[in-house]
PDB file of N, CA and C in Angstrom:
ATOM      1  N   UNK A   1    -117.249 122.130 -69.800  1.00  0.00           N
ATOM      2  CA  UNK A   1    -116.427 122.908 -70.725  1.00  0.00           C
ATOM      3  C   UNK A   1    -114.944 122.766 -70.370  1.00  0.00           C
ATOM      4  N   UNK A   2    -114.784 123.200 -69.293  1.00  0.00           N
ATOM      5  CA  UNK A   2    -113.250 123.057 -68.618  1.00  0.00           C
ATOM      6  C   UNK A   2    -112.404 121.428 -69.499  1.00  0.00           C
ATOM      7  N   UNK A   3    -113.213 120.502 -69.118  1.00  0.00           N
ATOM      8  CA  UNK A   3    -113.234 118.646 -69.325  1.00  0.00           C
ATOM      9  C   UNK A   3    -112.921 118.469 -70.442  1.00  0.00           C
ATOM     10  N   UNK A   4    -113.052 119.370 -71.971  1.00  0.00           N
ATOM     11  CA  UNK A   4    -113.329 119.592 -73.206  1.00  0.00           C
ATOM     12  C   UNK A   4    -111.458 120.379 -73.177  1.00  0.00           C
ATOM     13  N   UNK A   5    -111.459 121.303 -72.805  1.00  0.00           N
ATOM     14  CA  UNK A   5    -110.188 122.245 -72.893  1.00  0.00           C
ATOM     15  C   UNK A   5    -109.041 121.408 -72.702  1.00  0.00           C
ATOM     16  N   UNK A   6    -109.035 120.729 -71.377  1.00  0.00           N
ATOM     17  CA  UNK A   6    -108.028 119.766 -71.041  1.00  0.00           C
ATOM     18  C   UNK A   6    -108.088 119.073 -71.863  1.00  0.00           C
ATOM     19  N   UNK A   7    -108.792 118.171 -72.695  1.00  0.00           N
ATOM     20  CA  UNK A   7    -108.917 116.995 -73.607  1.00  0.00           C
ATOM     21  C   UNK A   7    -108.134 117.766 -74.516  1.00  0.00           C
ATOM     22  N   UNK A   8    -108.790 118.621 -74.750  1.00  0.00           N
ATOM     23  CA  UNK A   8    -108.112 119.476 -76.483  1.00  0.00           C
ATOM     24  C   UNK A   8    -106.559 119.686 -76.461  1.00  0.00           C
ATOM     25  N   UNK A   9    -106.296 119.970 -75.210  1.00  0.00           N
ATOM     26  CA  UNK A   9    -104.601 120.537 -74.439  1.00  0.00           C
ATOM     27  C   UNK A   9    -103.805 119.224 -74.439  1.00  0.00           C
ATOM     28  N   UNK A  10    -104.600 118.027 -73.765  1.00  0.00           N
ATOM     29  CA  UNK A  10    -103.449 116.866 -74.335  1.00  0.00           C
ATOM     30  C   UNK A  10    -103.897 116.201 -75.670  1.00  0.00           C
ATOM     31  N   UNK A  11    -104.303 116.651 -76.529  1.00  0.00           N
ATOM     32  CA  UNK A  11    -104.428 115.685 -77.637  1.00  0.00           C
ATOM     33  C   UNK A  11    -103.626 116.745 -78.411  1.00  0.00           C
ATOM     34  N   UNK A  12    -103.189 118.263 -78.080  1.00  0.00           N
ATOM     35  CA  UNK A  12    -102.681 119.063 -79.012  1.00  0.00           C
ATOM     36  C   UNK A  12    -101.170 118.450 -78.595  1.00  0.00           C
ATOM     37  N   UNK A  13    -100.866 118.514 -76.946  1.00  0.00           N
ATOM     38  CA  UNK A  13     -99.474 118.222 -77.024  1.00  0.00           C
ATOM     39  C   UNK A  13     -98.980 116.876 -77.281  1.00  0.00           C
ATOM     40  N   UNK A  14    -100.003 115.518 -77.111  1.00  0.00           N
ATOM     41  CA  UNK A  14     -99.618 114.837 -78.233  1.00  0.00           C
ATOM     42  C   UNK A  14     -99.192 114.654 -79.192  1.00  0.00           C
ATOM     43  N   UNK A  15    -100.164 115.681 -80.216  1.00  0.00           N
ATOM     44  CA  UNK A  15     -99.643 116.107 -81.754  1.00  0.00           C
ATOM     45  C   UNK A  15     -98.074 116.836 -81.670  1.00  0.00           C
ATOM     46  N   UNK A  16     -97.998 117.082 -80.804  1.00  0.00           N
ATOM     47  CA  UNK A  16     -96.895 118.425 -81.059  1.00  0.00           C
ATOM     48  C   UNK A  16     -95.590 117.616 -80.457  1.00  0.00           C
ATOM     49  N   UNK A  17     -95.916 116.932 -79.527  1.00  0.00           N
ATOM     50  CA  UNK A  17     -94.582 115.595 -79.751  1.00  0.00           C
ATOM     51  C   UNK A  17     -94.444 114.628 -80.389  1.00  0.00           C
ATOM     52  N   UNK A  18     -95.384 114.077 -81.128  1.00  0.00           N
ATOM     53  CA  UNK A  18     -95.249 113.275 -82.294  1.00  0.00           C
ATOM     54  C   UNK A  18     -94.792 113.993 -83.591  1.00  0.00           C
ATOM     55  N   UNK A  19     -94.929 115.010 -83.534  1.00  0.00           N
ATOM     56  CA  UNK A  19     -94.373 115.749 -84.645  1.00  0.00           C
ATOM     57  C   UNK A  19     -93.104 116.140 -84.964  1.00  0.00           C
ATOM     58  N   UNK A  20     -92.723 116.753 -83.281  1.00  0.00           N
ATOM     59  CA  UNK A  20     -91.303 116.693 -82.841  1.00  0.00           C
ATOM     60  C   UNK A  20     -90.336 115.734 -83.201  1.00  0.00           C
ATOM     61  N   UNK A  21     -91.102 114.699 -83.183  1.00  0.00           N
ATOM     62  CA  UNK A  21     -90.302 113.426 -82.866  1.00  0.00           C
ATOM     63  C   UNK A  21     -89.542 112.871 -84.616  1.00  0.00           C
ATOM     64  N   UNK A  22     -90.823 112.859 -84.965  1.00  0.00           N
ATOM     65  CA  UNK A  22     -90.791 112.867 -86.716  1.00  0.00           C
ATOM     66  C   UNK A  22     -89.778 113.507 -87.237  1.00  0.00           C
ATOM     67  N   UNK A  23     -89.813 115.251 -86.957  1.00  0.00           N
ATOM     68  CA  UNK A  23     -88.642 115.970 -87.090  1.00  0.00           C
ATOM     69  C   UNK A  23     -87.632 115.519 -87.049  1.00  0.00           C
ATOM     70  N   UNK A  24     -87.317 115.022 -85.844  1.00  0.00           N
ATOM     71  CA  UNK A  24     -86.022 114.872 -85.742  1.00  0.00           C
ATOM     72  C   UNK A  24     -85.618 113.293 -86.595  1.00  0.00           C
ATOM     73  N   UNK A  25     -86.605 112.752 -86.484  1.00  0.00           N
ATOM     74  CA  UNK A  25     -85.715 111.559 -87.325  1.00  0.00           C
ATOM     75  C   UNK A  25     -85.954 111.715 -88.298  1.00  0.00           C
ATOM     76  N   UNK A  26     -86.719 112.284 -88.966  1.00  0.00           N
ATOM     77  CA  UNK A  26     -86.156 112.861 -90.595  1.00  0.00           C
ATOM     78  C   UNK A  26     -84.593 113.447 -90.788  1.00  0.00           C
ATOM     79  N   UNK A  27     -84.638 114.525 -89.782  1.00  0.00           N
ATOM     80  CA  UNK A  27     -83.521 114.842 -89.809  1.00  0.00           C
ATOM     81  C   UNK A  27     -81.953 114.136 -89.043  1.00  0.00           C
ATOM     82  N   UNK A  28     -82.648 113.374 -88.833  1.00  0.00           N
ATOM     83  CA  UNK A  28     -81.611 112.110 -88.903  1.00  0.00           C
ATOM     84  C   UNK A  28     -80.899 111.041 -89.981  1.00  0.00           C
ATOM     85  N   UNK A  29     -81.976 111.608 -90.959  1.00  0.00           N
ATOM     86  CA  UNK A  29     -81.950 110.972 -92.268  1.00  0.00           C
ATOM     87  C   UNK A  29     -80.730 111.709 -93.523  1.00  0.00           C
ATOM     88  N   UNK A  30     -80.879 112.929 -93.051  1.00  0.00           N
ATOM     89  CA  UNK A  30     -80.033 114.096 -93.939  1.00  0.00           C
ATOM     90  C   UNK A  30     -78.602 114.179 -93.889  1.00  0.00           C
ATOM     91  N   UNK A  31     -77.837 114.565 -94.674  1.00  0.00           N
ATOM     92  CA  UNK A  31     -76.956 114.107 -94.863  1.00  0.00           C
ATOM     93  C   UNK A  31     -76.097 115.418 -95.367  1.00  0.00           C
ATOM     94  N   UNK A  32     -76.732 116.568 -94.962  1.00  0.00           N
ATOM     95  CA  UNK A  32     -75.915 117.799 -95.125  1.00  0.00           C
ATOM     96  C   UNK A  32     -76.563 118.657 -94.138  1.00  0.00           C
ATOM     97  N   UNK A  33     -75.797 119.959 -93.728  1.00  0.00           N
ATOM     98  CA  UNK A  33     -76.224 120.841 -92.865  1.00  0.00           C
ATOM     99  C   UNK A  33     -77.502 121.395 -93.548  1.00  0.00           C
ATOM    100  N   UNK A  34     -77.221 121.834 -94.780  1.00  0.00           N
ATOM    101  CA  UNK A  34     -78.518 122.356 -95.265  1.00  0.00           C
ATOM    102  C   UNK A  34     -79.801 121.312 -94.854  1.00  0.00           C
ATOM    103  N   UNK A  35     -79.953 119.777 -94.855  1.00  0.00           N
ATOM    104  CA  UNK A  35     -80.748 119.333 -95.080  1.00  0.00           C
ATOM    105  C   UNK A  35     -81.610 119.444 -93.792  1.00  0.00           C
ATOM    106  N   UNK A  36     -80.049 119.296 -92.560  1.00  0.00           N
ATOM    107  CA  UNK A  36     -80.783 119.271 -91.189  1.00  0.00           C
ATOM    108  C   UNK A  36     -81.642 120.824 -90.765  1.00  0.00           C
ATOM    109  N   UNK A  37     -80.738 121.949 -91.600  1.00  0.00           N
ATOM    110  CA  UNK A  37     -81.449 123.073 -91.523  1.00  0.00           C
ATOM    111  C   UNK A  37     -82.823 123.344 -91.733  1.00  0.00           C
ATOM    112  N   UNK A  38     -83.345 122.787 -92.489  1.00  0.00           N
ATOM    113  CA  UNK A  38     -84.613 122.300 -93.788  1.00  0.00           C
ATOM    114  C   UNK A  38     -85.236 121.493 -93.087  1.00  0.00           C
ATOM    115  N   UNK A  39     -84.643 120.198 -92.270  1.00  0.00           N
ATOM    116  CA  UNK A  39     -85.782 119.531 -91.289  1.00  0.00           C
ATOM    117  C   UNK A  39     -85.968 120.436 -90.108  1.00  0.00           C
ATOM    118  N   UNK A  40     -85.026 120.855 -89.837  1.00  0.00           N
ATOM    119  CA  UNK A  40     -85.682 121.754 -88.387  1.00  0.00           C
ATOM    120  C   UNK A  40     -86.690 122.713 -88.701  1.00  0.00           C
ATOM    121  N   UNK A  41     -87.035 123.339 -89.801  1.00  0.00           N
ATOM    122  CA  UNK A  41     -87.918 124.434 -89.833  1.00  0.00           C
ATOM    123  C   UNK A  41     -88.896 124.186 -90.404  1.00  0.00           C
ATOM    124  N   UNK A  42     -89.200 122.639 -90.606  1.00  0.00           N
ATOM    125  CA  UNK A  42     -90.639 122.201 -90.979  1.00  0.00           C
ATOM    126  C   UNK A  42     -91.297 122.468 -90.340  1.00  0.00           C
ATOM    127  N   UNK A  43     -92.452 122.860 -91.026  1.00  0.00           N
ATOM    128  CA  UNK A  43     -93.983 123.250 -89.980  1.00  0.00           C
ATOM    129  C   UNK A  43     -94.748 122.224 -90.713  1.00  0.00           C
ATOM    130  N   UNK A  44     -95.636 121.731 -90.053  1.00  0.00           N
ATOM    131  CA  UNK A  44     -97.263 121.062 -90.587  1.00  0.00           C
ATOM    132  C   UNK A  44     -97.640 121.803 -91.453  1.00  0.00           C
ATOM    133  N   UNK A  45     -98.598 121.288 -92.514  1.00  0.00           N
ATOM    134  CA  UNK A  45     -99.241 121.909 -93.388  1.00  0.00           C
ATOM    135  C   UNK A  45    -100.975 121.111 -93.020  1.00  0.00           C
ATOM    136  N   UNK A  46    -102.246 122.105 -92.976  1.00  0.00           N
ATOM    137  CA  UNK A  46    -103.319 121.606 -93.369  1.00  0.00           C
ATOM    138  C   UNK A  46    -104.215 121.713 -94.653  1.00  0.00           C
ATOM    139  N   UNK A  47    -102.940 122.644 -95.347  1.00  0.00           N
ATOM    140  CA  UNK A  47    -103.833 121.986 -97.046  1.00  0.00           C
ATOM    141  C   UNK A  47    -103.874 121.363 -97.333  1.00  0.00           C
ATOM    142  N   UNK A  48    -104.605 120.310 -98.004  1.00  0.00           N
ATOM    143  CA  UNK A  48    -104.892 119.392 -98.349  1.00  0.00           C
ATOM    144  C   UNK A  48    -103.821 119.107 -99.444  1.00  0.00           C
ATOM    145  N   UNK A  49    -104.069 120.226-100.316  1.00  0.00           N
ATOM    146  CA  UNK A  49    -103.585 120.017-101.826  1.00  0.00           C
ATOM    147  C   UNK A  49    -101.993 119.862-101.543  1.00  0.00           C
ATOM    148  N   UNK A  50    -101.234 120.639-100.406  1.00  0.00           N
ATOM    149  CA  UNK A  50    -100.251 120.668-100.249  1.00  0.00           C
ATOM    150  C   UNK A  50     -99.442 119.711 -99.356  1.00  0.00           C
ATOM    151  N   UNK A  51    -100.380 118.915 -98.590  1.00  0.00           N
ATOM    152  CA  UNK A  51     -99.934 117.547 -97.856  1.00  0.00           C
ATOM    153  C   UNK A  51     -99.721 116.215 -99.156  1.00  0.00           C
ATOM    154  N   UNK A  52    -101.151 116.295-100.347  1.00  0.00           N
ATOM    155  CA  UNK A  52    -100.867 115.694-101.233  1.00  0.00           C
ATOM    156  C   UNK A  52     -99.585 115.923-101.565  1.00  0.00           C
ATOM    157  N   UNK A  53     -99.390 116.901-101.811  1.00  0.00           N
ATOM    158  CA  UNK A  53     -98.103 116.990-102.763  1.00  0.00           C
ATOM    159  C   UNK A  53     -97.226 116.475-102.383  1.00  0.00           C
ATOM    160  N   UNK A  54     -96.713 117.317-101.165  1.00  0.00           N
ATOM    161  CA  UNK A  54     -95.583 116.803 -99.958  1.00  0.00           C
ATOM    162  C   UNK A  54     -95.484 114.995-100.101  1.00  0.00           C
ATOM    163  N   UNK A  55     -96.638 114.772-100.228  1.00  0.00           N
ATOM    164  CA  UNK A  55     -96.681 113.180-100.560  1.00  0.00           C
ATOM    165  C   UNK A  55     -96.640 112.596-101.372  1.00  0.00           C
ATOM    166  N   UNK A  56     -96.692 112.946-102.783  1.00  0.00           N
ATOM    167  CA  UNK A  56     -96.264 112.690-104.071  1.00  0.00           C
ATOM    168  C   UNK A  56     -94.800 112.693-104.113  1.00  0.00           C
ATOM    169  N   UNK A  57     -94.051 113.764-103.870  1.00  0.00           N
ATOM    170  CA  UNK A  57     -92.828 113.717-103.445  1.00  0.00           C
ATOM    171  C   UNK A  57     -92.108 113.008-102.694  1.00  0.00           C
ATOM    172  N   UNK A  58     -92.645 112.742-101.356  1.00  0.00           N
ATOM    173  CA  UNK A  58     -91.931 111.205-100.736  1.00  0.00           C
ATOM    174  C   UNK A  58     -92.159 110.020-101.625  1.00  0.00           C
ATOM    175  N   UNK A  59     -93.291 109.801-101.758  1.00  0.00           N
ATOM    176  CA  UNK A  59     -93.079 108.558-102.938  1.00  0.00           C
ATOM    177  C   UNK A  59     -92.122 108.850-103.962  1.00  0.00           C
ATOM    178  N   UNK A  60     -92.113 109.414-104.588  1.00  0.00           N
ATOM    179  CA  UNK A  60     -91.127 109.516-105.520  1.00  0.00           C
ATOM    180  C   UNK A  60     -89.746 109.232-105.241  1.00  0.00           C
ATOM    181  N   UNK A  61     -89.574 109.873-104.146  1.00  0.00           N
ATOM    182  CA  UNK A  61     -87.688 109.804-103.306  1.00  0.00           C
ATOM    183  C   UNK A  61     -88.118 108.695-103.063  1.00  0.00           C
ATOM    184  N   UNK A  62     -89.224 107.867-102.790  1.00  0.00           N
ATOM    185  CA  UNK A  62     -88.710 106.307-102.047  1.00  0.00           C
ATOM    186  C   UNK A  62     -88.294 105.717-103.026  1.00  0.00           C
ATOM    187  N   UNK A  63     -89.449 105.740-104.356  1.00  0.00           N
ATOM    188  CA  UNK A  63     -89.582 104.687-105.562  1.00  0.00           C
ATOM    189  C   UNK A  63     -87.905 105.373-105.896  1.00  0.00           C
ATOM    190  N   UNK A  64     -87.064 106.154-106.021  1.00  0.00           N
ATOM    191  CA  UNK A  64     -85.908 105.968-106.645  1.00  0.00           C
ATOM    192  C   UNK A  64     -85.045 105.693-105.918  1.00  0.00           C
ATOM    193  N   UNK A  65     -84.973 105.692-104.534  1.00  0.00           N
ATOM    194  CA  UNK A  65     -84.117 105.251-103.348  1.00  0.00           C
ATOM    195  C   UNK A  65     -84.234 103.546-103.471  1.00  0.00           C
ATOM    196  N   UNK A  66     -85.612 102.883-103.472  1.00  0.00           N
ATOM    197  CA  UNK A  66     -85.629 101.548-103.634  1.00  0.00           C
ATOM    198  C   UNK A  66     -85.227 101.015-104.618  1.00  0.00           C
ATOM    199  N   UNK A  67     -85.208 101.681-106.090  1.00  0.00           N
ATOM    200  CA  UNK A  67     -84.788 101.171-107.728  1.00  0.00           C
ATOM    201  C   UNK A  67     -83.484 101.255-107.531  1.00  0.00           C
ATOM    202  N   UNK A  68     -82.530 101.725-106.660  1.00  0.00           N
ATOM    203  CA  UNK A  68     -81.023 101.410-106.146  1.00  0.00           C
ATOM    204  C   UNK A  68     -80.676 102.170-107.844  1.00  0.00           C
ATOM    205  N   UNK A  69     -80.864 103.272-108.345  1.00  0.00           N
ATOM    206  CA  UNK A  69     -80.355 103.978-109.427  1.00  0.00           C
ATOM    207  C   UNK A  69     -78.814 104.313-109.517  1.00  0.00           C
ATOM    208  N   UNK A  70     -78.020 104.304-107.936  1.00  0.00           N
ATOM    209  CA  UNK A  70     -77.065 104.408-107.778  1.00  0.00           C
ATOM    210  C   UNK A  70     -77.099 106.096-107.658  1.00  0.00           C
ATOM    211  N   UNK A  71     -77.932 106.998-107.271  1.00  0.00           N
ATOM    212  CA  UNK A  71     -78.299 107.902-107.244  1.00  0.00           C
ATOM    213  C   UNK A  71     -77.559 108.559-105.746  1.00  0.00           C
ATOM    214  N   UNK A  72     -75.987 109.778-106.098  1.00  0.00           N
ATOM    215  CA  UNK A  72     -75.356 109.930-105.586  1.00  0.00           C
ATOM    216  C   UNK A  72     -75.866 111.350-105.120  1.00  0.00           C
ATOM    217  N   UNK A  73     -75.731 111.628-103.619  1.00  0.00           N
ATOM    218  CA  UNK A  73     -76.393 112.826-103.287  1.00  0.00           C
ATOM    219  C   UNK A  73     -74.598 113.962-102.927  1.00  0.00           C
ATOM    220  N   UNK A  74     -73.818 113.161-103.148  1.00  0.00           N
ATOM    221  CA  UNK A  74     -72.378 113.390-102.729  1.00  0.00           C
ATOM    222  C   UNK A  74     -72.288 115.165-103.163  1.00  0.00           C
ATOM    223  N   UNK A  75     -72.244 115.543-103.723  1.00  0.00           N
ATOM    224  CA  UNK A  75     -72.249 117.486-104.441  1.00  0.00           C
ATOM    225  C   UNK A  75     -73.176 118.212-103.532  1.00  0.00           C
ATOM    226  N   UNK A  76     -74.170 117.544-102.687  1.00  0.00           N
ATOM    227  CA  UNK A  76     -75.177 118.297-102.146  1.00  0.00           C
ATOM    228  C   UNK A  76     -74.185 118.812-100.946  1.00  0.00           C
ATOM    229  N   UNK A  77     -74.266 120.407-100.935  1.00  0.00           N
ATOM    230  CA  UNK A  77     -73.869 121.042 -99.859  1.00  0.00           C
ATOM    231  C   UNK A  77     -74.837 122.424-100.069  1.00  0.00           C
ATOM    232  N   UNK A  78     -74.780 123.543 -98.659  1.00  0.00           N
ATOM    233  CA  UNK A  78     -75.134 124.516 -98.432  1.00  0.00           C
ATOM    234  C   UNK A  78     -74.637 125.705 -98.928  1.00  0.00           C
ATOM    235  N   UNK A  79     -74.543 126.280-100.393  1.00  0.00           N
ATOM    236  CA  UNK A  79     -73.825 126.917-101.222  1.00  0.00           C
ATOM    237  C   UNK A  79     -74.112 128.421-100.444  1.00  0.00           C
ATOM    238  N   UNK A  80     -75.276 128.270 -99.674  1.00  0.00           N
ATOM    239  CA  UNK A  80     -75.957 129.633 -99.422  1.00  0.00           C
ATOM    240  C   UNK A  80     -74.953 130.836 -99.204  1.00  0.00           C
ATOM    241  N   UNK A  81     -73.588 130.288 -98.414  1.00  0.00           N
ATOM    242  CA  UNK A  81     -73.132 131.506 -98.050  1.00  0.00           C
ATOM    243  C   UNK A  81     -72.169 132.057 -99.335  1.00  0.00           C
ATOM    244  N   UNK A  82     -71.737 131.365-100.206  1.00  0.00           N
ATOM    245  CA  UNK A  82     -71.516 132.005-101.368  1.00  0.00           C
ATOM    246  C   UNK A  82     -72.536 132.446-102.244  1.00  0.00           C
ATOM    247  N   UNK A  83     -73.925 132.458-102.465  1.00  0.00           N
ATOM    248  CA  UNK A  83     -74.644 132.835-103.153  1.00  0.00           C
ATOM    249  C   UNK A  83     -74.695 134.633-102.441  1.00  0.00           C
ATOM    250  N   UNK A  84     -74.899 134.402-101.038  1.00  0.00           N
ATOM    251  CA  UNK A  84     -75.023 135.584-100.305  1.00  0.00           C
ATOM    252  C   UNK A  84     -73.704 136.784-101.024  1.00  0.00           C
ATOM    253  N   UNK A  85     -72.554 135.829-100.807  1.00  0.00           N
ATOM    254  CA  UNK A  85     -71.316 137.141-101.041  1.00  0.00           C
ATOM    255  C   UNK A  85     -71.530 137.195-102.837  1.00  0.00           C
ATOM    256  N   UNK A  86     -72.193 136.287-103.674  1.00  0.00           N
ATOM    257  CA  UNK A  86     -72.113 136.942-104.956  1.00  0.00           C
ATOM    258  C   UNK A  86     -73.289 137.828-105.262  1.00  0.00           C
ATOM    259  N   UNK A  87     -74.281 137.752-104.390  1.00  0.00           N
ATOM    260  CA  UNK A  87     -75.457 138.962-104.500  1.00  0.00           C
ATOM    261  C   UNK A  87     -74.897 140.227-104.004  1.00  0.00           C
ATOM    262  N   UNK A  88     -73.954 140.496-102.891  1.00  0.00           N
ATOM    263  CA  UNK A  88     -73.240 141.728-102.935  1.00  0.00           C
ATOM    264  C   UNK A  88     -72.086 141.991-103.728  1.00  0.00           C
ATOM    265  N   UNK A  89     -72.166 141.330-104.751  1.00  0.00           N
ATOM    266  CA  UNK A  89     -70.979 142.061-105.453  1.00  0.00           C
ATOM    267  C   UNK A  89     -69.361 141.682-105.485  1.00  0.00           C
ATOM    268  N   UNK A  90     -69.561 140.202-104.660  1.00  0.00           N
ATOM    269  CA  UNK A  90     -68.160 139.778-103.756  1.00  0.00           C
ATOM    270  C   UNK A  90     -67.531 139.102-104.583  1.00  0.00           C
ATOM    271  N   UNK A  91     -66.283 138.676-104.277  1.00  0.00           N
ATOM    272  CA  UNK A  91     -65.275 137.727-105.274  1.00  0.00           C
ATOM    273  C   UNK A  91     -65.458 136.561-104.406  1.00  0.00           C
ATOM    274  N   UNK A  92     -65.170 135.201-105.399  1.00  0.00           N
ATOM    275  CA  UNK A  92     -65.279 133.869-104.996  1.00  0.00           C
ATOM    276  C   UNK A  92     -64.118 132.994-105.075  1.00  0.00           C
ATOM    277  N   UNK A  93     -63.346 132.648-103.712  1.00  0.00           N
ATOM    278  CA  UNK A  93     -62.127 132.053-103.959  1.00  0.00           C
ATOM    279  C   UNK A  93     -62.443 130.559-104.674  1.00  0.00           C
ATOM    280  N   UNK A  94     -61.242 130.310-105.234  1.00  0.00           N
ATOM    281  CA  UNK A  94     -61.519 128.996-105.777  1.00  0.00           C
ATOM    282  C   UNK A  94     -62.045 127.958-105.436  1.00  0.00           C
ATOM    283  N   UNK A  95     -61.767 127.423-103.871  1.00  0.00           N
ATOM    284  CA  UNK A  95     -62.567 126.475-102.929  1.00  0.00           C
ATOM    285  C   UNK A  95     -63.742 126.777-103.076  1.00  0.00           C
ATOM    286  N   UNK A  96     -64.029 127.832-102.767  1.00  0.00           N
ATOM    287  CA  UNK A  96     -65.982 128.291-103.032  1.00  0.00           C
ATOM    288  C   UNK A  96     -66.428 127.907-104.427  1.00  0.00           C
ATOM    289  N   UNK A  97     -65.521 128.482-105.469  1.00  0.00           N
ATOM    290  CA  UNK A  97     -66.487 128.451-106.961  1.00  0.00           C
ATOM    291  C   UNK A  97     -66.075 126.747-106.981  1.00  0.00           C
ATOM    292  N   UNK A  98     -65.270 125.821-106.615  1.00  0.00           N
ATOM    293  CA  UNK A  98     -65.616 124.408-106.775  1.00  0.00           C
ATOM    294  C   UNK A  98     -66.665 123.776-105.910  1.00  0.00           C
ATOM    295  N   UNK A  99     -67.022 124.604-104.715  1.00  0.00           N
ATOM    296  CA  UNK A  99     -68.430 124.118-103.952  1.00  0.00           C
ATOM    297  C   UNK A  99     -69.599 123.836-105.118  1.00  0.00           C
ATOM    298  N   UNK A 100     -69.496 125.482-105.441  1.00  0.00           N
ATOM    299  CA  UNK A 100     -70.757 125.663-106.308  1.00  0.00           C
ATOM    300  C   UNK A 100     -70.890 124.453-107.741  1.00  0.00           C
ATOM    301  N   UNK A 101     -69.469 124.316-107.926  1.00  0.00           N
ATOM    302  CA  UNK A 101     -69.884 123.519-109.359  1.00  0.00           C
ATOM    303  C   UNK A 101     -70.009 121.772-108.896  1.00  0.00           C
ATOM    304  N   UNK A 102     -69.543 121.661-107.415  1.00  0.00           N
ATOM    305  CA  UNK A 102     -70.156 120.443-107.088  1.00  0.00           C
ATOM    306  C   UNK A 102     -71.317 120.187-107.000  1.00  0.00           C
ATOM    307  N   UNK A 103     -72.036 121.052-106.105  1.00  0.00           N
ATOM    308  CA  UNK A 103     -73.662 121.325-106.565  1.00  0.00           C
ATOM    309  C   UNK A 103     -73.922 121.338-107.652  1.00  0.00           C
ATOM    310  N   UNK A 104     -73.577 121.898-108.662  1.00  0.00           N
ATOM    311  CA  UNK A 104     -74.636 121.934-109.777  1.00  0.00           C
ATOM    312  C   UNK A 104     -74.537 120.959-110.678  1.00  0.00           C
ATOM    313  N   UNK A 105     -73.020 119.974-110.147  1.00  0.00           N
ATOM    314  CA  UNK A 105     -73.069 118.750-111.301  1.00  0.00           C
ATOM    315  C   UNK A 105     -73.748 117.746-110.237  1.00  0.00           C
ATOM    316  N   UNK A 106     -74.348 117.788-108.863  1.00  0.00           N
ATOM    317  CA  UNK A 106     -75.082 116.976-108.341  1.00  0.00           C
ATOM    318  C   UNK A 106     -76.740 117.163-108.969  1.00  0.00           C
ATOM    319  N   UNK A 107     -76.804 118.569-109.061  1.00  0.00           N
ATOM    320  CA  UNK A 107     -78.104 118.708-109.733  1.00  0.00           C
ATOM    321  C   UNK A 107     -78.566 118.113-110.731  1.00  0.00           C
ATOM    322  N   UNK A 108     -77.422 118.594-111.360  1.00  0.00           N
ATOM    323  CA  UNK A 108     -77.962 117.978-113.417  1.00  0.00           C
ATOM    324  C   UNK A 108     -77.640 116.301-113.025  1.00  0.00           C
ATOM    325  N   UNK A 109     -77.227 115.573-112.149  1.00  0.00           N
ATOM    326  CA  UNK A 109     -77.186 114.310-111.854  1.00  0.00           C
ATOM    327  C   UNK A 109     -78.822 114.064-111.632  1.00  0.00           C
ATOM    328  N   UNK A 110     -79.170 114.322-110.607  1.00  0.00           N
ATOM    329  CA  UNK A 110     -80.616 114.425-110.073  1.00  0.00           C
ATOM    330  C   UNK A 110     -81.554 114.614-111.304  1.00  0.00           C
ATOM    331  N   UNK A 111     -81.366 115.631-111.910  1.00  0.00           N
ATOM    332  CA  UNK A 111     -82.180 115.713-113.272  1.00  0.00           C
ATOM    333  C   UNK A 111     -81.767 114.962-114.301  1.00  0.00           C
ATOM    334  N   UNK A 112     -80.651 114.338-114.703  1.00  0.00           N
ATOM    335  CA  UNK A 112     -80.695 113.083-115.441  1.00  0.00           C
ATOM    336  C   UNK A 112     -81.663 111.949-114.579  1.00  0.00           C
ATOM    337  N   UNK A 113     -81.620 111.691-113.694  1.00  0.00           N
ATOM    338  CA  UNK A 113     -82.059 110.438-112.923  1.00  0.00           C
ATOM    339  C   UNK A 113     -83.899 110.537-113.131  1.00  0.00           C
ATOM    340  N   UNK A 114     -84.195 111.673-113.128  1.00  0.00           N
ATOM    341  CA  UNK A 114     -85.483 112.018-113.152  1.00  0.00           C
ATOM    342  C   UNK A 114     -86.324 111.014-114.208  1.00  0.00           C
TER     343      UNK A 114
END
């Protein structure tokens, strides 16, 4: 039994540095704070339905990354902390409200490309 535990203990921390590892070079891949934020707090998934998916989705980002669409990720930033001060009620200096509308003309970019 003991022989079984140990086996299970390095094949888990195997998993758990190969996973690590993944992490981080995904997030080597990103290209905004938000994104690296977003790779660091990936967890594994063992649904099925939801690993599919997760994987429908990488294909997709590859097949339009490889079709060279000219598909500009440039507007993508972390709007979060102005979303935060307009849920309390806050005013948005001009630098901020042009964050936001860089984002959202990166979006409707992304959704033309779709």
């Amino acid at each position: 039994m003991n022989n079984q535990n140990t086996l299970f203990n390095e094949k888990n921390a195997k998993y758990t540095w190969l996973y690590r590892y993944q992490r981080k070079k995904i997030k080597g891949f990103t290209s905004s704070n938000l994104g690296k934020k977003l790779a660091e707090e990936m967890t594994p998934h063992t649904n099925p339905k939801v690993v599919l998916n997760r994987n429908e989705e990488v294909l997709e980002a590859v097949k339009i990354l490889t079709e060279g669409s000219g598909l500009s990720l440039g507007g993508i930033s972390d709007i979060t902390p102005q979303m935060t001060k307009l849920e309390k009620g806050m005013f948005l200096h001009p630098e901020e409200l042009l964050k936001i509308a860089d984002f959202l003309r990166c979006i409707r970019q992304l959704k033309k490309n779709q």
